[in-house]
Protein backbone atom coordinates (compact mmCIF):
# COMPACT_ATOMS: atom_id res chain seq x y z
CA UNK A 1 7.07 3.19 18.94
CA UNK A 2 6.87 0.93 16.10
CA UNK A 3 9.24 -2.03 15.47
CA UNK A 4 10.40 -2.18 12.18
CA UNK A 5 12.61 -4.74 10.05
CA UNK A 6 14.26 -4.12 6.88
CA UNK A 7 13.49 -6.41 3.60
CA UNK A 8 17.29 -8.16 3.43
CA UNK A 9 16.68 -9.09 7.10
CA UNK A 10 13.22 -10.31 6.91
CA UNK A 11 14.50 -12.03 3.64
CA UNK A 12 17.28 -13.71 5.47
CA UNK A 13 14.77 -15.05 8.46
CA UNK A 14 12.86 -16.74 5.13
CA UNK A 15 15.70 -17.99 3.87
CA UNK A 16 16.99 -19.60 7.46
CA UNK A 17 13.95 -21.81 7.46
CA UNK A 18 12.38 -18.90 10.20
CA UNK A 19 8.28 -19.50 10.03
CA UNK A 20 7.54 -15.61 8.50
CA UNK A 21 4.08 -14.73 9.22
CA UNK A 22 3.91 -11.81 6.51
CA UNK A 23 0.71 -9.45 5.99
CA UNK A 24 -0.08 -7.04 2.96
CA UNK A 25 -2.62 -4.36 4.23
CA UNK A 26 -2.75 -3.13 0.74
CA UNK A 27 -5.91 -2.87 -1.25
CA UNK A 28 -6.54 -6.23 -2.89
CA UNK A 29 -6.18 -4.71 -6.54
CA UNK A 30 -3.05 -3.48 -5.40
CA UNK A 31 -2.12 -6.65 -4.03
CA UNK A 32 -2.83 -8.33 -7.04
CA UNK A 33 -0.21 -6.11 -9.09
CA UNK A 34 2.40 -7.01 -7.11
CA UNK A 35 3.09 -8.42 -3.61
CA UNK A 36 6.06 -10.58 -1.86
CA UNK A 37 5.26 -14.18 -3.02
CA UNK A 38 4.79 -15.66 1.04
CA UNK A 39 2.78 -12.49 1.99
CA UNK A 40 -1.30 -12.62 2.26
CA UNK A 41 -3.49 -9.93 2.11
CA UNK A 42 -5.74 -8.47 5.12
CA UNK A 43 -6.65 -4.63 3.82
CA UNK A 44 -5.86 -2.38 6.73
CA UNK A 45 -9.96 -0.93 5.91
CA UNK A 46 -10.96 -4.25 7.12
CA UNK A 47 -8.02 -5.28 8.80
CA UNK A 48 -9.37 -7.61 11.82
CA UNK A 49 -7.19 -7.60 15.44
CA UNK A 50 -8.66 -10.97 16.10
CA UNK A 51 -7.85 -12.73 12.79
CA UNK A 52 -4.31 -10.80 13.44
CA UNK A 53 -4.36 -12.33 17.13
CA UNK A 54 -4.49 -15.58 15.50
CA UNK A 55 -1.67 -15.38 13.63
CA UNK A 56 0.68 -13.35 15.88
CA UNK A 57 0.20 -17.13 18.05
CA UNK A 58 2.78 -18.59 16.09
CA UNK A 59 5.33 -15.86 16.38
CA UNK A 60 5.98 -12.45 15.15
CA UNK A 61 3.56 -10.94 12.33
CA UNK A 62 5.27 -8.42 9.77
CA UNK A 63 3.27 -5.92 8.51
CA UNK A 64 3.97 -4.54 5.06
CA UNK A 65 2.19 -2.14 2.48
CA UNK A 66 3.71 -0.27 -0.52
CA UNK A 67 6.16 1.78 1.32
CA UNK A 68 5.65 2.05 4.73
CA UNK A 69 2.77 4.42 5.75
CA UNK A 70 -0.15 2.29 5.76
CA UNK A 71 1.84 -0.70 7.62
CA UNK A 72 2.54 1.84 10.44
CA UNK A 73 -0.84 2.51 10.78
CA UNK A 74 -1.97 -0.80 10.60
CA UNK A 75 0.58 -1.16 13.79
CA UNK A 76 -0.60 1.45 15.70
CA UNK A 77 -3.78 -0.31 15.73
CA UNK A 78 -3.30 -3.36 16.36
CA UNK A 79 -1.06 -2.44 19.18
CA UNK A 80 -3.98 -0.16 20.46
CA UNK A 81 -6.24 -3.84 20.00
CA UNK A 82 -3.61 -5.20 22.62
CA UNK A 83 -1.76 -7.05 20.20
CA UNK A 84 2.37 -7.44 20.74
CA UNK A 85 4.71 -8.83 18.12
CA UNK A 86 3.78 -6.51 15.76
CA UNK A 87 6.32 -5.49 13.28
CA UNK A 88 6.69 -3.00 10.20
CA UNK A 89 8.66 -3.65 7.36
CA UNK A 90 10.55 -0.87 6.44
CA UNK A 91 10.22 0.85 2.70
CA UNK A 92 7.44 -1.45 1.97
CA UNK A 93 6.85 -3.74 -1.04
CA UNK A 94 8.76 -1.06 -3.04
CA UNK A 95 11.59 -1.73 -1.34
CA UNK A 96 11.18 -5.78 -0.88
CA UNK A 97 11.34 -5.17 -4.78
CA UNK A 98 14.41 -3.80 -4.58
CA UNK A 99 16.26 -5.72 -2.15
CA UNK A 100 15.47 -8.62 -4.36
CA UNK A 101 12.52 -10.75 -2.51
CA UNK A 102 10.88 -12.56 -4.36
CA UNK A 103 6.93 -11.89 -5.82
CA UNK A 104 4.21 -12.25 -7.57
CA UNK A 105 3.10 -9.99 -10.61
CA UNK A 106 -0.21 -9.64 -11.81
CA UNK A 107 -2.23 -6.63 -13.70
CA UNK A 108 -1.03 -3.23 -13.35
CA UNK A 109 -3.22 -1.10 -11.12
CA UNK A 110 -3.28 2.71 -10.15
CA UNK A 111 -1.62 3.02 -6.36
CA UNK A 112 -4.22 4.41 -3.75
CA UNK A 113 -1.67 7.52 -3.29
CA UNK A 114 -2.25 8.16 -7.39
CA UNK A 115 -5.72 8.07 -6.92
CA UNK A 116 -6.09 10.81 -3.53
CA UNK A 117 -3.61 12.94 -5.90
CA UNK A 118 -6.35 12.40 -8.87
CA UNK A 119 -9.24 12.93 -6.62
CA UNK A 120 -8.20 16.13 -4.53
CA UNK A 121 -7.17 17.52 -7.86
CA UNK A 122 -9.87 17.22 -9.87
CA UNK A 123 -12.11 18.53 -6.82
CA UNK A 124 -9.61 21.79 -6.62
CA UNK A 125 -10.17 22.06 -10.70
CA UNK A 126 -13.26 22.26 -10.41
CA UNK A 127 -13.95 24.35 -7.17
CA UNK A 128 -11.76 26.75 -9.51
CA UNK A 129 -13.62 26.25 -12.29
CA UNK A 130 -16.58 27.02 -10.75
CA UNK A 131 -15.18 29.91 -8.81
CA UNK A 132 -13.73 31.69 -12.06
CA UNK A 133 -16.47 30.85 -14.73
CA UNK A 134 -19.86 30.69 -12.80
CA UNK A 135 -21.70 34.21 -13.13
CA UNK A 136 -23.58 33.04 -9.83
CA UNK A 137 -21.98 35.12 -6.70
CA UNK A 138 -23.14 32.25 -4.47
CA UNK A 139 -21.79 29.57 -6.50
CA UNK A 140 -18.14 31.40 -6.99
CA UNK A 141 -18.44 31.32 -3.19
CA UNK A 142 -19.07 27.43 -3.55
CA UNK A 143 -16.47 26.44 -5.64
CA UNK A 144 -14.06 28.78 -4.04
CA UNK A 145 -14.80 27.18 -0.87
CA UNK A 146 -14.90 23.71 -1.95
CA UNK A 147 -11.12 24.45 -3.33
CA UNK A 148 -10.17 25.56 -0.30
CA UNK A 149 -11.26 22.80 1.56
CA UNK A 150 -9.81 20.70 -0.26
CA UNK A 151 -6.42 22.56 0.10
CA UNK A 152 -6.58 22.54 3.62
CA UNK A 153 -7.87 18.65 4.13
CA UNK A 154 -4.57 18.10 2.12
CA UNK A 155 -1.95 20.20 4.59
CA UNK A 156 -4.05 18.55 7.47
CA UNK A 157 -3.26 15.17 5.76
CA UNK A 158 0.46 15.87 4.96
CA UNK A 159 1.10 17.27 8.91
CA UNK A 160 -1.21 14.21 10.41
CA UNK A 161 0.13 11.55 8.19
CA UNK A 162 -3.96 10.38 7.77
CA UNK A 163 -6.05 10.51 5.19
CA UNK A 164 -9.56 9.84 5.56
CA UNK A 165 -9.97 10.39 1.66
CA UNK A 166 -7.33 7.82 1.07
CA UNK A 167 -9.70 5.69 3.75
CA UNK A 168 -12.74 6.40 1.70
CA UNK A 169 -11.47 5.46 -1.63
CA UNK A 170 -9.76 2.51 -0.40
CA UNK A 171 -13.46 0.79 -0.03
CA UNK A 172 -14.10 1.74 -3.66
CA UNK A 173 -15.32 -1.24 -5.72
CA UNK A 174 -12.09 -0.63 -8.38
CA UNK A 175 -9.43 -1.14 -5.15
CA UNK A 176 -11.18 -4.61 -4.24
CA UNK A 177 -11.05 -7.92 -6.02
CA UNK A 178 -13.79 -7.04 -9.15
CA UNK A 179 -15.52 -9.76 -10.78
CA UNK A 180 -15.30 -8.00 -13.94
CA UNK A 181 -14.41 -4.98 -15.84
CA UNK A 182 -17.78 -3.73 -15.79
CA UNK A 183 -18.21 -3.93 -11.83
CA UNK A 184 -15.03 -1.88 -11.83
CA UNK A 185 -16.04 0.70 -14.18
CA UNK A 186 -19.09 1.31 -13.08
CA UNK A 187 -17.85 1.74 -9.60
CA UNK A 188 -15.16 3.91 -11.02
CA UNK A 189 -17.76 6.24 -13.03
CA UNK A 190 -20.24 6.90 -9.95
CA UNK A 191 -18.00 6.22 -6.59
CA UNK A 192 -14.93 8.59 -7.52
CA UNK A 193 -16.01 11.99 -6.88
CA UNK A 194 -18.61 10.96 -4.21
CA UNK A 195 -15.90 9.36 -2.39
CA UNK A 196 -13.36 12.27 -2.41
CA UNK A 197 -15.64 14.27 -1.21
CA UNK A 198 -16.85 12.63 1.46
CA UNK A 199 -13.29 11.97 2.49
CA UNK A 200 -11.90 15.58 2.78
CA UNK A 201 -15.12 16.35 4.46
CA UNK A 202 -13.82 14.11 7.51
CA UNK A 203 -10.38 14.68 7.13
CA UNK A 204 -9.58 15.70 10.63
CA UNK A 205 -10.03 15.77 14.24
CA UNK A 206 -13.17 17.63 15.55
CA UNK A 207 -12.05 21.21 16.80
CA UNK A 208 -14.46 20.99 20.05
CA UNK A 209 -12.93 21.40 22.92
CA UNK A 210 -13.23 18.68 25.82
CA UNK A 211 -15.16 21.60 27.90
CA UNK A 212 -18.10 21.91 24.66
CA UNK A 213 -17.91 18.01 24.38
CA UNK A 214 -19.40 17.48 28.13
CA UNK A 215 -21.47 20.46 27.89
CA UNK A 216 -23.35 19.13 24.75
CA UNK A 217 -23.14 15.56 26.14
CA UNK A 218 -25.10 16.81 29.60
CA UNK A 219 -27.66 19.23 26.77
CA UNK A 220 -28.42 15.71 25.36
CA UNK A 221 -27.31 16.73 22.09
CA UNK A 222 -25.10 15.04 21.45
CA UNK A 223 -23.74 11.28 22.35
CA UNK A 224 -19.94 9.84 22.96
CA UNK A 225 -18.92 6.51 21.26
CA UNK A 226 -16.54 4.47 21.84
CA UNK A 227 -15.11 2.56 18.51
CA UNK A 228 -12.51 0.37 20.73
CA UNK A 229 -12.68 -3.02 20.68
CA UNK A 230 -14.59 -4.72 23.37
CA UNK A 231 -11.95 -6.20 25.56
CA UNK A 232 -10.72 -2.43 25.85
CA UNK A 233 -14.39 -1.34 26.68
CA UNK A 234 -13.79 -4.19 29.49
CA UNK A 235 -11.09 -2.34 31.08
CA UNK A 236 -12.16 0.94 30.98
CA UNK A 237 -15.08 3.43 29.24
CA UNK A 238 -16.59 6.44 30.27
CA UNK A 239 -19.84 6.04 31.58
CA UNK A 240 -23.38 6.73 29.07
CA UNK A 241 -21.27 5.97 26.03
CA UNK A 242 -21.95 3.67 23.62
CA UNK A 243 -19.96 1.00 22.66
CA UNK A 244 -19.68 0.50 18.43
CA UNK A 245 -16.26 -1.05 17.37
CA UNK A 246 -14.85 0.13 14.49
CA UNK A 247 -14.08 -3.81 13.38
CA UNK A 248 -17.67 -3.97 13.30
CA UNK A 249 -18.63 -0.84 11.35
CA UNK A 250 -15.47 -2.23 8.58
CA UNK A 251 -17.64 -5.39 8.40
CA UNK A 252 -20.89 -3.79 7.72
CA UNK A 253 -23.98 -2.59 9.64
CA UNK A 254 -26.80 -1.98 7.85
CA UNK A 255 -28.54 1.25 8.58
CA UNK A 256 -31.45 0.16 10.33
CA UNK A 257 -29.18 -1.62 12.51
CA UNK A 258 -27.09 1.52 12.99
CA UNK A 259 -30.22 3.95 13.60
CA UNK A 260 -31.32 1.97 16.33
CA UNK A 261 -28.08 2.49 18.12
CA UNK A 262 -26.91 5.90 16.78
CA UNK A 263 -29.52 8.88 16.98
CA UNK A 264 -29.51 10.91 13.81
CA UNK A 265 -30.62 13.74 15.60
CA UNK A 266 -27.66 14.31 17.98
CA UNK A 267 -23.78 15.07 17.21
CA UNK A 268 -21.90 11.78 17.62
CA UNK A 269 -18.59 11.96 19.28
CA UNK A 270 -16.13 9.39 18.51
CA UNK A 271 -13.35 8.36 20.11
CA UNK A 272 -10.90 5.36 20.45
CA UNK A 273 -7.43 5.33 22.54
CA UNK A 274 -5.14 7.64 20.28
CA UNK A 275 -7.15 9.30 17.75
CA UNK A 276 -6.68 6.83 14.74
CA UNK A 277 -9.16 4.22 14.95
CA UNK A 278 -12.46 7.05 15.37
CA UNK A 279 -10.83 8.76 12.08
CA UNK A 280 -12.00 5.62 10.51
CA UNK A 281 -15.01 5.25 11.87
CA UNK A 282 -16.10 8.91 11.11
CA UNK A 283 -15.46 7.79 7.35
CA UNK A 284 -18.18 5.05 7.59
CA UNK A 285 -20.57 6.81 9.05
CA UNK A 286 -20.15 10.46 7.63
CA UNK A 287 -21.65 9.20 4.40
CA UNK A 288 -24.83 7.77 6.11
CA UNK A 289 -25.72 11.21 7.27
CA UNK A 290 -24.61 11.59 10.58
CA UNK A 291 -23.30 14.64 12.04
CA UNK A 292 -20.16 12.87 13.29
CA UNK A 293 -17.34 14.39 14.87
CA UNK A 294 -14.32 12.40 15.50
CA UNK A 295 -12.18 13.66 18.86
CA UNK A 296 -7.78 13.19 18.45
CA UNK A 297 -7.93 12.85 22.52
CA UNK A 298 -8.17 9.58 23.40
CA UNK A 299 -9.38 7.32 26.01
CA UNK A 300 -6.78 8.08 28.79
CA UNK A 301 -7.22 12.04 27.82
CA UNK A 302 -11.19 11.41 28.36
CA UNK A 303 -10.63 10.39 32.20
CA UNK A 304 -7.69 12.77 33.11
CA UNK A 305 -10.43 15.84 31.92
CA UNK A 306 -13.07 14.16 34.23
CA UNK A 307 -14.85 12.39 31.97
CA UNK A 308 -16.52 9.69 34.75
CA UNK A 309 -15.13 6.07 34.02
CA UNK A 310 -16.02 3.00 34.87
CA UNK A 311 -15.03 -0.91 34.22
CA UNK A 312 -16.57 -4.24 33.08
CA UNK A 313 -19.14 -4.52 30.84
């Protein structure tokens, strides 16, 4: 369970004199339009538990985003990094607005829930589209199934509360801080539709069963990972899987790196403690061409299947 704090009581801790160790896991654009003037801004796609850990030293560390999703999930995993102290401000920036905090105001921007309601539309539009107007039997099939897809990556997200096509089009060059107009643009004009694909492709959970995951595993055709963090690696892993973090994917592998770690060839399971944290992952590499299939049992449900374990490194 998450902690939480309201905005007037995190305000009145700032006004006692109380050291308020405040993060914004917003994108930085959206940061930029408006955030709580004492807050800084680690972006929950890159957010690091170690640059976190540092922090949470002094004392608690709020968490905040623009109304309370995102923060959640950015305490779910740093709870799952070990981290305690972790605490979610309730309603968000939206509602630090309201309660009267003070911030900082920049340039308006388009919120990343505007955007997944743009994107998933526009891809329904024109699976429709294509499904209605197209004289080609195969590619009414196409768009019919591309708009159903789409559909059903949505009620996954809504009943889930994850998005991986929010995930996806949170890295986009327009959500980060541009240089210039023409960066964003550009990365606007060739990243939007690319990106919402690619995230309702991965929206969910694997449906493999544990029993086809070990029987695939033993074929050789396929591999586990493990995108925990390497002091949970330390203290337990199941044995022949390899160990990628998902801080290090957020930071960037290049990918000859990843190829010489990660067979093409083979399925690549993914897992993490709870589900979350592979969901991620499976959003960095989908779009590098791997066949990877992220699994909602975690860790702990690994070993109690019989998954063989071991500790250390």
């Amino acid at each position: 369970m998450v902690a939480t704090i309201s905005p007037s009581l995190l305000n009145d801790l700032r006004r006692r004199g109380d050291k308020v160790t405040l993060i914004d896991v917003r994108t930085p654009a959206e940061f930029g339009e408006v955030h709580v003037d004492f807050a800084r801004n680690l972006p929950l796609s890159t957010l690091d538990a170690r640059e976190v850990a540092a922090l949470a030293a002094a004392g608690p560390v709020y968490v905040i985003c623009k109304s309370g999703n995102r923060s959640q999930m950015a305490c779910e995993k740093l709870a799952a990094a070990g981290l305690e102290g972790i605490v979610s401000v309730e309603g968000g920036t939206s509602a630090c607005v309201e309660a009267g905090l003070p911030v900082v105001r920049g340039r308006k921007v388009m919120s990343l829930e505007r955007q997944v309601r743009i994107a998933a539309g526009a891809l329904v539009a024109l699976g429709a589209a294509t499904a209605g107007l197209c004289p080609d039997p195969i590619w009414q099939k196409v768009g019919a199934g591309l708009a159903a897809f789409v559909g059903c990556g949505l009620v996954f997200a809504g009943i889930t509360d994850t998005c991986g096509m929010g995930m996806l089009i949170a890295r986009m060059p327009w959500n980060q801080a541009c240089t210039s107009a023409k960066t964003c643009c550009r990365g606007v004009l060739f990243g939007l539709l690319f990106a919402a694909m690619a995230g309702t492709a991965i929206a969910g959970h694997t449906k493999d069963s544990l029993d086809t995951v070990k029987q695939t595993v033993a074929a050789k055709k396929a591999i586990l990972v493990d995108v925990r963090e390497p002091g949970e690696w330390e203290d337990g892993h199941v044995v022949g899987a390899k160990l990628v973090p998902l801080s290090v994917l957020e930071k960037g592998v290049s990918p000859e790196e990843l190829a010489r770690v990660l067979p093409k060839d083979k399925i690549i399971y993914c897992h993490c403690l709870a589900g979350g944290r592979c969901l991620e992952a499976a959003a960095i590499l989908a779009p590098l061409g791997y066949d990877v299939r992220p699994l909602k049992p975690g860790y702990p449900q690994l070993e109690k299947a019989g998954f063989p374990t071991a500790k250390g490194r």
